[in-house]
C-alpha atoms as a PDB file:
ATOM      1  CA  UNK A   1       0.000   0.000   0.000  1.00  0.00           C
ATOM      2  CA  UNK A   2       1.343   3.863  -1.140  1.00  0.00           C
ATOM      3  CA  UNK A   3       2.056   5.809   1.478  1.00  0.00           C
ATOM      4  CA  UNK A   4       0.405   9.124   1.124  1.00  0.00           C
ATOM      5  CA  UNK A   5       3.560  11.207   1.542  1.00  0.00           C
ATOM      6  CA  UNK A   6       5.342   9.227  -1.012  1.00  0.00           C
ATOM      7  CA  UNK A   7       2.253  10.030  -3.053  1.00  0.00           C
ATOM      8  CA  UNK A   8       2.418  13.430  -2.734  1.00  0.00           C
ATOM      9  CA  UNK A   9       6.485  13.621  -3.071  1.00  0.00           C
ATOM     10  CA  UNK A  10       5.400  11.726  -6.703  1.00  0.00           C
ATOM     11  CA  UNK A  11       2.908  14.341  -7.961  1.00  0.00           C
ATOM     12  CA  UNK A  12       5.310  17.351  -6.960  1.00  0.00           C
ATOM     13  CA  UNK A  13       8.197  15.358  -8.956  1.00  0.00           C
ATOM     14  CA  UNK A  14       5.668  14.990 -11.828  1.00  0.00           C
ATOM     15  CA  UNK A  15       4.055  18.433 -11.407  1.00  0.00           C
ATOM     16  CA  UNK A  16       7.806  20.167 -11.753  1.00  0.00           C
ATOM     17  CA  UNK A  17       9.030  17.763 -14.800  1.00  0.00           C
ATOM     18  CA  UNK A  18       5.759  19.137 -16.634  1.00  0.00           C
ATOM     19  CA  UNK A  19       6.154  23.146 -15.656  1.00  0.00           C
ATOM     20  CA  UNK A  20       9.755  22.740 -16.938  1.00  0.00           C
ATOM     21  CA  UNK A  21       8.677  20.617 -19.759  1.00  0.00           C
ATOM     22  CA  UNK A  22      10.640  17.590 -19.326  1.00  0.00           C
ATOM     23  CA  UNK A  23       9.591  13.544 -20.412  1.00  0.00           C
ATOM     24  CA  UNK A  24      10.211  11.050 -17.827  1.00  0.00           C
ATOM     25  CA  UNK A  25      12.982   9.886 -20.180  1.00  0.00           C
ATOM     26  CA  UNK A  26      14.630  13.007 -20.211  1.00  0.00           C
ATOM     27  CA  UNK A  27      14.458  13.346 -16.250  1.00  0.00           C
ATOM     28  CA  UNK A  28      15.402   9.609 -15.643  1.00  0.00           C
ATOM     29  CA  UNK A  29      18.724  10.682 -18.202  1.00  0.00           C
ATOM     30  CA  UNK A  30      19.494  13.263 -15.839  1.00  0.00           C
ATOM     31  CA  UNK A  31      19.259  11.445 -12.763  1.00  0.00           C
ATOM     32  CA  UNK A  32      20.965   8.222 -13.929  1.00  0.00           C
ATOM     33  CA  UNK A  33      18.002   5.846 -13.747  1.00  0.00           C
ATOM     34  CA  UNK A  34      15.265   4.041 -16.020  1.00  0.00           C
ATOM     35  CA  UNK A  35      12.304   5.787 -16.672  1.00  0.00           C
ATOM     36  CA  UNK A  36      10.247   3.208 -15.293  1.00  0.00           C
ATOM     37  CA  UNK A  37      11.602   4.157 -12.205  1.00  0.00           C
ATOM     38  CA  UNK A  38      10.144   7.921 -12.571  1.00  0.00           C
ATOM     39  CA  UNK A  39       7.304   6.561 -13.584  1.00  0.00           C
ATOM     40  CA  UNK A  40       6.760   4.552 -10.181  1.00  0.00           C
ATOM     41  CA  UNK A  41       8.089   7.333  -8.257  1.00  0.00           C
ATOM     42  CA  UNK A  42       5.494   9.921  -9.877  1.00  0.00           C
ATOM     43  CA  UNK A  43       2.477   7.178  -8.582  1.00  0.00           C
ATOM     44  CA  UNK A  44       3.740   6.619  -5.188  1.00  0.00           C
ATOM     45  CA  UNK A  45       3.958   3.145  -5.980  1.00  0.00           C
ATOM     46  CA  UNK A  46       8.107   2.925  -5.418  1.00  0.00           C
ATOM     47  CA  UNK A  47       9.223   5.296  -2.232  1.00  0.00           C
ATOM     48  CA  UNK A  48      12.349   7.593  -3.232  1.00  0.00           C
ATOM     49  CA  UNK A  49      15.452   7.628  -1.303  1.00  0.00           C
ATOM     50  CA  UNK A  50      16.992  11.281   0.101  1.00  0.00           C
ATOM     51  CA  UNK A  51      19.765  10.923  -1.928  1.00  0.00           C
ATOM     52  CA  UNK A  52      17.375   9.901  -5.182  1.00  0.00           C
ATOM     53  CA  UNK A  53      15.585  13.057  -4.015  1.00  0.00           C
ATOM     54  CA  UNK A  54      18.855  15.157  -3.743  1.00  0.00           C
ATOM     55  CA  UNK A  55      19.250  14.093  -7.435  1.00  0.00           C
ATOM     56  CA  UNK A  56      15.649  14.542  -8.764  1.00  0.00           C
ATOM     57  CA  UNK A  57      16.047  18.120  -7.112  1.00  0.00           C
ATOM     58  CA  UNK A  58      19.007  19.000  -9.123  1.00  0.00           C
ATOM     59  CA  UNK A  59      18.061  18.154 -12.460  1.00  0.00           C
ATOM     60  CA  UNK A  60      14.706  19.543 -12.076  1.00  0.00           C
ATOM     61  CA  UNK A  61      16.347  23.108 -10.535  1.00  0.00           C
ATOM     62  CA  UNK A  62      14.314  22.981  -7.127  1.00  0.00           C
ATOM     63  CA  UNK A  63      15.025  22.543  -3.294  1.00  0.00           C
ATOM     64  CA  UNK A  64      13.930  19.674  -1.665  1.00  0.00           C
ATOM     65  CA  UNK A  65      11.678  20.895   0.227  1.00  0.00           C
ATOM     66  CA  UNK A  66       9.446  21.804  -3.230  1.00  0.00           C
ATOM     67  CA  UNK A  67       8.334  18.016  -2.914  1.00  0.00           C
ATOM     68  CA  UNK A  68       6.945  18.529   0.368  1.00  0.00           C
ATOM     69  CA  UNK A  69       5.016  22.124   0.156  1.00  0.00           C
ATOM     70  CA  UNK A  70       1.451  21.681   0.905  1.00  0.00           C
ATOM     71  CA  UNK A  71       1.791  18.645   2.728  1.00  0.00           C
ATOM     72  CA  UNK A  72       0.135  19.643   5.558  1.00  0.00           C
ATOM     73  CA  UNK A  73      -2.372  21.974   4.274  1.00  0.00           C
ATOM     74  CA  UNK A  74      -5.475  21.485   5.574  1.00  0.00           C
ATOM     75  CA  UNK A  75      -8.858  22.095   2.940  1.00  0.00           C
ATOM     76  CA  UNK A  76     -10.088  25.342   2.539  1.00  0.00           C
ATOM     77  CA  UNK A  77     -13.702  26.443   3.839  1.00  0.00           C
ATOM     78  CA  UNK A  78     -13.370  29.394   1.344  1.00  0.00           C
ATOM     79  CA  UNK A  79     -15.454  29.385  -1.920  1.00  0.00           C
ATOM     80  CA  UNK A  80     -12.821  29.495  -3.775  1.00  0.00           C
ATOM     81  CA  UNK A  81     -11.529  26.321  -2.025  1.00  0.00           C
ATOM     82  CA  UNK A  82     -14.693  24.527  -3.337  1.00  0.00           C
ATOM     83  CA  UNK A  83     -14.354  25.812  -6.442  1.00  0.00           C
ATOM     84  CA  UNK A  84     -10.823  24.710  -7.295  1.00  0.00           C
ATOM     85  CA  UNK A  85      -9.907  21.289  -7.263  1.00  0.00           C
ATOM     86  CA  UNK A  86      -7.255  19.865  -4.301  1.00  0.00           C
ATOM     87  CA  UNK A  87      -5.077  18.631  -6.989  1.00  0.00           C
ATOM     88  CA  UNK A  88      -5.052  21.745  -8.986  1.00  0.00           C
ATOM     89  CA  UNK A  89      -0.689  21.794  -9.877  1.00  0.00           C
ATOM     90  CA  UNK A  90      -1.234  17.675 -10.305  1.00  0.00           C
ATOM     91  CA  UNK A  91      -3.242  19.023 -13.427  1.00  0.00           C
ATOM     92  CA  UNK A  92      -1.769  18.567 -16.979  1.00  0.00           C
ATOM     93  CA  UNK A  93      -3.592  21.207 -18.201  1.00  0.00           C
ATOM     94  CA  UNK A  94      -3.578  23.768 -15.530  1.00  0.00           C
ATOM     95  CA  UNK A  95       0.627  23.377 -15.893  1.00  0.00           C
ATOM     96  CA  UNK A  96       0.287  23.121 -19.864  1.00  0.00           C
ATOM     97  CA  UNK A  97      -1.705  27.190 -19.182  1.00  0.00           C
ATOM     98  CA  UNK A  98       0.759  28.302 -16.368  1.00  0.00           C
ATOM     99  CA  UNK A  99       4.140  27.562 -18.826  1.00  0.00           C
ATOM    100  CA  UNK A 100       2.019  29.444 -21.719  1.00  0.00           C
ATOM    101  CA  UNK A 101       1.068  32.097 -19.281  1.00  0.00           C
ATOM    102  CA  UNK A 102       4.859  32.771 -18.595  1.00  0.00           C
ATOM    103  CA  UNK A 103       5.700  32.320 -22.124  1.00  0.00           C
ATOM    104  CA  UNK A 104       3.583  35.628 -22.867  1.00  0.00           C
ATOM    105  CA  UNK A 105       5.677  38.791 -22.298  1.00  0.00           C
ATOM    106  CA  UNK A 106       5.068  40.095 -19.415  1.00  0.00           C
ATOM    107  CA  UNK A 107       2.824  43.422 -20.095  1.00  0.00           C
ATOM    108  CA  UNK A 108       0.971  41.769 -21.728  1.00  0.00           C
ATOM    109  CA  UNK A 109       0.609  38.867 -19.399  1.00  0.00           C
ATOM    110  CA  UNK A 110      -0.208  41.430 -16.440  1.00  0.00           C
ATOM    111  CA  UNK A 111      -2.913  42.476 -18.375  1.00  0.00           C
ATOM    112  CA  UNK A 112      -4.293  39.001 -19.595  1.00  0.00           C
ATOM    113  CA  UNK A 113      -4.075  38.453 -15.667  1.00  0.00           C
ATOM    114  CA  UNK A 114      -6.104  41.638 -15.047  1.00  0.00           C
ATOM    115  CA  UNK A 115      -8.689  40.250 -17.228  1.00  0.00           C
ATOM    116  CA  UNK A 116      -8.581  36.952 -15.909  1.00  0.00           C
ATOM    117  CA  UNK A 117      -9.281  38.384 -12.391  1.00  0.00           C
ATOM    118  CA  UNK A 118     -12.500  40.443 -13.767  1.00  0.00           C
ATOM    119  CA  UNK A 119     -14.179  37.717 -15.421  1.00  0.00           C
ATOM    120  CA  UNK A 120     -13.717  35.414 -12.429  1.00  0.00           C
ATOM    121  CA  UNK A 121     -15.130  38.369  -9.962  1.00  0.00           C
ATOM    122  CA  UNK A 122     -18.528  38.465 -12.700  1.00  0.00           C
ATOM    123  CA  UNK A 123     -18.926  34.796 -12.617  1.00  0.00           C
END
C-alpha cells in the first residue's frame, strides 16, 4: 500500500518535470536511472530515497523541500476552495496554461491576468 507522503512527493516530482517541460525519459537521463523508475516514483507506488531526491532536485532546478510544500495543508472552507480542485498543480492542463502564461511577455501577461481576475469576480 502507497504511502500518502510518497504520493504526494510523486505528484510534486511529476508536477515540476511538466512546468519545466521535461519527459520522464529526459528526467530519468538526468538522474541516472530508467524511466520506469520515474514513472513509479510519480504514482507513489516505489518510495524515493533522500539521496534519489537530492538528485531529482538537481536536475529539475528545485530545493527539496518543493516536494513537500502543501503537505500539511489542511482544505479550505473558502469558496474558492470549493471551487478549485485539491489537486489543482497535479493538473496537466492547468501546468500546460501556467508555462504558456509565462511564455507571454510580461505586459501583456499582467494584463491578460487583469482580465482573468475580472471575469472570475462576474462569474
Amino acid at each position: 500500500m502507497t504511502h500518502p507522503v510518497d504520493v504526494h512527493v510523486g505528484k510534486r516530482v511529476r508536477h515540476r518535470r511538466w512546468l519545466v517541460g521535461m519527459t520522464q525519459q529526459q528526467l530519468a537521463e538526468k538522474v541516472g536511472i530508467k524511466f520506469q523508475q520515474i514513472q513509479k516514483y510519480e504514482t507513489g507506488a516505489n518510495r524515493v530515497s533522500a539521496s534519489r531526491l537530492w538528485d531529482i532536485a538537481d536536475a529539475l532546478d528545485v530545493q527539496v523541500s518543493f516536494f513537500f510544500d502543501g503537505l500539511e495543508a489542511a482544505p479550505s472552507d473558502s469558496k474558492v476552495g470549493e471551487a478549485v480542485p485539491a489537486d489543482l498543480m497535479g493538473d496537466k492542463e492547468t501546468l500546460d496554461l501556467v508555462r504558456s502564461y509565462y511564455s507571454i511577455p510580461e505586459n501583456q501577461r499582467r494584463r491578460l491576468f487583469e482580465l482573468a481576475r475580472v471575469l472570475s469576480d462576474v462569474a
